[in-house]
Protein backbone atom coordinates (compact mmCIF):
# COMPACT_ATOMS: atom_id res chain seq x y z
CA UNK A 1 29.37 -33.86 -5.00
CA UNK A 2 30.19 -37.34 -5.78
CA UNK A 3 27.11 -39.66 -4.10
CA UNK A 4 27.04 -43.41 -3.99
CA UNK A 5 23.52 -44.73 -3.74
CA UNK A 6 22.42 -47.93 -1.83
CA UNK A 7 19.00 -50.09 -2.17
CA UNK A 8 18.39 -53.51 -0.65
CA UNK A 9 15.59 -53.09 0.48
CA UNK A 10 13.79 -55.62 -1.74
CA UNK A 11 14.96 -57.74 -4.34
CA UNK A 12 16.13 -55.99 -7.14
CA UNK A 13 19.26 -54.63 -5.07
CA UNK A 14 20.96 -51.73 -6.85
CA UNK A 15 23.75 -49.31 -6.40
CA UNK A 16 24.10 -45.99 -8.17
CA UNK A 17 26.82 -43.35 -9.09
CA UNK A 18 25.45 -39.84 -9.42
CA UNK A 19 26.87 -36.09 -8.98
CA UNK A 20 25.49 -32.80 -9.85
CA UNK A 21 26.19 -33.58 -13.50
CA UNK A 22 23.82 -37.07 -13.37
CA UNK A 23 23.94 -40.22 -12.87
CA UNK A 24 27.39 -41.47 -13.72
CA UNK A 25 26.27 -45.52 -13.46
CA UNK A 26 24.03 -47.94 -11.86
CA UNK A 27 24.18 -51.64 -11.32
CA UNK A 28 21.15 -53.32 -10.77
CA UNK A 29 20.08 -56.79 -10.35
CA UNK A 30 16.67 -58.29 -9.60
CA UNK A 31 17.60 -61.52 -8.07
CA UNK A 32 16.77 -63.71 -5.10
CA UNK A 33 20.13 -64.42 -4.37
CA UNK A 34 20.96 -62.46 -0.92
CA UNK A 35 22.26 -59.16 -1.08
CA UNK A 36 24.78 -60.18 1.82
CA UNK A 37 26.29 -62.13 -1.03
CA UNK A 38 26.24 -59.79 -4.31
CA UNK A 39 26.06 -56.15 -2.93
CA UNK A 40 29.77 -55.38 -1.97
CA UNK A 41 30.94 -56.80 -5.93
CA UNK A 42 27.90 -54.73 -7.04
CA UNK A 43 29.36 -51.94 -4.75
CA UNK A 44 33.16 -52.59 -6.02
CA UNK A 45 32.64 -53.61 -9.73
CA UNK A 46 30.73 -49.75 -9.95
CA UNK A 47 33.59 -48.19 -8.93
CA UNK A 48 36.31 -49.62 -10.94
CA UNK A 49 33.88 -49.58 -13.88
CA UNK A 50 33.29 -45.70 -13.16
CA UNK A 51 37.02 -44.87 -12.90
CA UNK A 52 36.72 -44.03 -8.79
CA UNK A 53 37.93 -44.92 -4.89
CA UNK A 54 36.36 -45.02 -2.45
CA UNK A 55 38.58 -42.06 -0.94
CA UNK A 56 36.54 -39.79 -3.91
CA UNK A 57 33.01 -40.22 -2.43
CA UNK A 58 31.13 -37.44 -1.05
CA UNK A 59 28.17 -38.77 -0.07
CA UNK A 60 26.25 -41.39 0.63
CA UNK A 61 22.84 -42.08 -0.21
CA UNK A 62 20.69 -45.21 0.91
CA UNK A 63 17.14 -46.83 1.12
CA UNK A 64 15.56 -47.31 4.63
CA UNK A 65 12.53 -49.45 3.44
CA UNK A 66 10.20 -51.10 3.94
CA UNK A 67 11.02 -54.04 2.47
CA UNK A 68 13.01 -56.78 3.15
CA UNK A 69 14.22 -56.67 7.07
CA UNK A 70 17.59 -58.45 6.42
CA UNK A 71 17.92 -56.62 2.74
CA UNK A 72 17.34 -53.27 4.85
CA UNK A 73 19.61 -54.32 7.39
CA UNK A 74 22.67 -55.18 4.80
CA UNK A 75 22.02 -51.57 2.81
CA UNK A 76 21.71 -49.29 5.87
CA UNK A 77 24.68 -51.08 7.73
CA UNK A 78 27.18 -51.10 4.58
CA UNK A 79 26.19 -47.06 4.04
CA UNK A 80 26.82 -46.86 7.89
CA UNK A 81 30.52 -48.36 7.34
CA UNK A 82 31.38 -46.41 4.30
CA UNK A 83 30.73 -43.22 5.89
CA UNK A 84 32.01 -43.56 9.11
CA UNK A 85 35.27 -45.27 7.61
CA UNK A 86 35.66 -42.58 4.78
CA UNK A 87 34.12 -39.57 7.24
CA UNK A 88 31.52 -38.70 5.02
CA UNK A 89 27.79 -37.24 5.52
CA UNK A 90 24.68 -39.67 4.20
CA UNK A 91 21.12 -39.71 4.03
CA UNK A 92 18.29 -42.31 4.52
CA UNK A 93 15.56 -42.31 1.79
CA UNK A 94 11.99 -44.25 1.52
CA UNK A 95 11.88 -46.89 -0.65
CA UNK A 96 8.48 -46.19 -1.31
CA UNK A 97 9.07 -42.33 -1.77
CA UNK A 98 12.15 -43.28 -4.05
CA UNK A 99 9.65 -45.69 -6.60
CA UNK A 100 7.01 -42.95 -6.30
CA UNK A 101 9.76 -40.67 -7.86
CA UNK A 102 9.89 -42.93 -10.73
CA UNK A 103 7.07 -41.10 -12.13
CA UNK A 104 7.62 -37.56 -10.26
CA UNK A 105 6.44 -35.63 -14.14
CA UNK A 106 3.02 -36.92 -13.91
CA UNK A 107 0.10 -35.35 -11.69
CA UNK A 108 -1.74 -38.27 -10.85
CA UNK A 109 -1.61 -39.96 -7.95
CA UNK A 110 0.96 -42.15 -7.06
CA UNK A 111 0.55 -45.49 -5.14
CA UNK A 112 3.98 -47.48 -4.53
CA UNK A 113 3.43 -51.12 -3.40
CA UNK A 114 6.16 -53.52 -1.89
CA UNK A 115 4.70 -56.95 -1.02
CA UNK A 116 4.27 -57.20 3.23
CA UNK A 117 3.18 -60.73 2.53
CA UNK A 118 -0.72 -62.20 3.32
CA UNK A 119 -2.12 -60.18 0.82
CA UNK A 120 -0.30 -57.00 2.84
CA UNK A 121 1.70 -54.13 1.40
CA UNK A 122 3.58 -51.33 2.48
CA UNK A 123 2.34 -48.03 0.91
CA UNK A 124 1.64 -44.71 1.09
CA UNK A 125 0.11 -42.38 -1.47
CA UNK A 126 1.66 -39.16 -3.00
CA UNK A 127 0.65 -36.54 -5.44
CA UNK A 128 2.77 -33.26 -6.66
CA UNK A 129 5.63 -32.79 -9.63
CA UNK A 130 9.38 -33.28 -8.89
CA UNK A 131 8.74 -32.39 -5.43
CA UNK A 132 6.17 -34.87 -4.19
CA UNK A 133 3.99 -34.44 -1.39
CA UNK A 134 2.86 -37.55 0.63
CA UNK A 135 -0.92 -37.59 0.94
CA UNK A 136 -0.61 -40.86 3.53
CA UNK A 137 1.17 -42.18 6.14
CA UNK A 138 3.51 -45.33 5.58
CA UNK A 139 1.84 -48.25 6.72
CA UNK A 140 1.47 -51.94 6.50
CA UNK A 141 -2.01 -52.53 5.20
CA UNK A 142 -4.07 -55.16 3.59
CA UNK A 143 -4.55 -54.91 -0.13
CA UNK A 144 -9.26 -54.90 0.50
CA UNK A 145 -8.78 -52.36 2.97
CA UNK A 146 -6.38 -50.04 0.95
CA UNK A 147 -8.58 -49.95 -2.13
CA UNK A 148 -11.46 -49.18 -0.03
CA UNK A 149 -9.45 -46.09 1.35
CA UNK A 150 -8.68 -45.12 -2.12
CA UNK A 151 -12.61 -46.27 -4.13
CA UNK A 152 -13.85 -42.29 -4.07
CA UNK A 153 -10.50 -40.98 -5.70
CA UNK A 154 -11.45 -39.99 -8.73
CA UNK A 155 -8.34 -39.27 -10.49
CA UNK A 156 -6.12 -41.36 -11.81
CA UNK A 157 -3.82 -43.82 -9.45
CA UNK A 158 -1.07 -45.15 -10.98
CA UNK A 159 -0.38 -48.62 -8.64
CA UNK A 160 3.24 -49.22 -8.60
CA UNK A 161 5.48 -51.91 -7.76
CA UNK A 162 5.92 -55.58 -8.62
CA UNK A 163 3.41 -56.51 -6.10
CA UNK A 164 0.73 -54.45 -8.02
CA UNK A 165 0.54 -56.84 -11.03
CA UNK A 166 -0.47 -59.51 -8.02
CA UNK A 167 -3.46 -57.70 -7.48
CA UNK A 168 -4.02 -56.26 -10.78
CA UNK A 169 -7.42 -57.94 -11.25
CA UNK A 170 -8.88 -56.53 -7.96
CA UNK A 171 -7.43 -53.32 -8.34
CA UNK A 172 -9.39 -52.81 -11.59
CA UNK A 173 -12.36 -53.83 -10.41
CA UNK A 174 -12.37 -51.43 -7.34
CA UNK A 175 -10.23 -48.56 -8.41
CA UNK A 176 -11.91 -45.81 -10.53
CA UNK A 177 -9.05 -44.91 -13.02
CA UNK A 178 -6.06 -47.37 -12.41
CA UNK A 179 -3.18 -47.09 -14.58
CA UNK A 180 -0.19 -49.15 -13.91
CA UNK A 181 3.88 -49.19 -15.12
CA UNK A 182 6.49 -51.12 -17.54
CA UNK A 183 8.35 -53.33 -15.34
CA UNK A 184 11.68 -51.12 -14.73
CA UNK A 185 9.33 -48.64 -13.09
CA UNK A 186 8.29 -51.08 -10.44
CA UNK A 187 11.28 -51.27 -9.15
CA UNK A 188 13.11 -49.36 -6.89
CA UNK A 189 16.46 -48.11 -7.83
CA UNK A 190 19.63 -46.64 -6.53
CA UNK A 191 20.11 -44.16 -8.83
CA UNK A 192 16.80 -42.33 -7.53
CA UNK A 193 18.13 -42.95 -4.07
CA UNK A 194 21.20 -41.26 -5.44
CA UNK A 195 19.13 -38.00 -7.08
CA UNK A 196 17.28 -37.62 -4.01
CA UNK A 197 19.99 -37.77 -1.48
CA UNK A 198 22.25 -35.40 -3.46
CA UNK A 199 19.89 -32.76 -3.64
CA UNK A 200 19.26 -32.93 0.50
CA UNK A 201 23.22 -33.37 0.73
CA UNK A 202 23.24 -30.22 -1.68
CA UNK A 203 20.85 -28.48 0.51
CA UNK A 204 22.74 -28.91 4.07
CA UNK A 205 20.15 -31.74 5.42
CA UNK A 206 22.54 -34.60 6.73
CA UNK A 207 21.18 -38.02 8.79
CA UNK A 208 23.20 -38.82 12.14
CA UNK A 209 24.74 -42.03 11.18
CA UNK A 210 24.60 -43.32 14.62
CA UNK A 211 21.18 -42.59 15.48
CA UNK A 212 19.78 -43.53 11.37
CA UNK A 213 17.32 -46.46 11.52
CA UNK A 214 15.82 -48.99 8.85
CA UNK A 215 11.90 -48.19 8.18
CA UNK A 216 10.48 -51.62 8.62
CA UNK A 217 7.19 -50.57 9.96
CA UNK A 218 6.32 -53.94 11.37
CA UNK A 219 8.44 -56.10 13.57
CA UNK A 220 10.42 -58.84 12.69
CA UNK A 221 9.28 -62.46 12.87
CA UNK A 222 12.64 -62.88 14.87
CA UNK A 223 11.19 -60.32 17.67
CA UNK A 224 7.49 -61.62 17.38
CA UNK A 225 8.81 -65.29 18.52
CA UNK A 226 11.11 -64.02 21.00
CA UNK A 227 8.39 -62.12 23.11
CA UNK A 228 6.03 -65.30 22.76
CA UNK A 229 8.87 -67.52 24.13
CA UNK A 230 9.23 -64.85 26.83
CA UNK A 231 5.91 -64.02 27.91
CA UNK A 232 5.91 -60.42 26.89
């Protein structure tokens, strides 16, 4: 089942290849250019590279966040078009789920960290191998008050994402057994968008395009000002 795989949820933007054989190809760039500008090339250059049309996709895979609002926005709504234009199912993946799979082999804990800004992150915590099992809810939270949620665990955490090197120094000093990544395993990528979509598309569990939203789990400056201006 041929699967194309969408992130833009932060910056390193990505798009993936992948089919019950593995991943065919993956083109990632970690860039603060906007995706609006460099995803459809991304998108397009995969294909030709790879050898396929559109028309040969079976799936779609993409990441719902958090993240980015307008990166979010750009991935969900290009996954949208593709599969409605080429009539094809898709599926809507956690960003933070999908970088927690970077190291599904290990039994520690896993904490995946996106920067929310003001010394916020999203996060949520999971544990298990290859199947993981979320031991948190997804939440915007500040970086004190996480650590203080996690101080008794005495196992070890690995802290992932960009965003964790930030607070390295504070981590260590509150965090019982921290261990943290090589850079490529901070980021979030496609191609384990791609791996975890196909094997829900494989198992019959399909998103409703129309009713799929982006995970942003805070609102948007955009919709803060607006109810200010409006009295809400």
């Amino acid at each position: 089942m041929l699967t194309l795989a969408i992130d833009s949820s932060t910056n390193a933007g990505s798009v993936a290849l992948i089919s019950e054989d593995g991943l065919i190809g993956e083109n990632l760039l970690n860039l603060t250019d906007t995706h609006s500008q460099r995803l459809m090339p991304q998108l397009v250059n995969l294909l030709e590279e790879s050898g396929y049309k559109p028309q040969d996709l079976e799936g779609i895979g993409v990441g719902l966040g958090p993240g980015s609002f307008t990166g979010i926005r750009i991935g969900l709504t290009t996954a949208k078009t593709l599969a409605q234009a080429l009539e094809i199912p898709m599926i809507g993946i956690s960003t933070l789920e999908a970088m927690a799979y970077n190291l599904k082999y290990t039994s520690a804990y896993l904490c995946p960290m996106i920067d929310g800004r003001r010394d916020r992150v999203f996060t949520a915590l999971y544990k298990g191998e290859d199947y993981l099992e979320a031991q948190s809810q997804e939440s915007l939270i500040a970086i004190d008050n996480l650590l203080t949620e996690l101080v008794d665990i005495e196992e070890d955490i690995y802290f992932i994402g960009e965003v964790a090197n930030k607070h390295r120094d504070k981590i260590i000093k509150v965090i019982k057994n921290p261990k943290f990544v090589s850079s490529s395993f901070n980021l979030p990528k496609a191609s384990i968008i791609g791996e975890l979509s196909l094997r829900r598309l494989l198992e019959g569990k399909v998103d409703n395009l129309f009713t799929l939203t982006p995970n942003y789990l805070k609102r948007s400056q955009a919709e803060i000002q607006w109810e200010k201006k409006h009295n809400k």
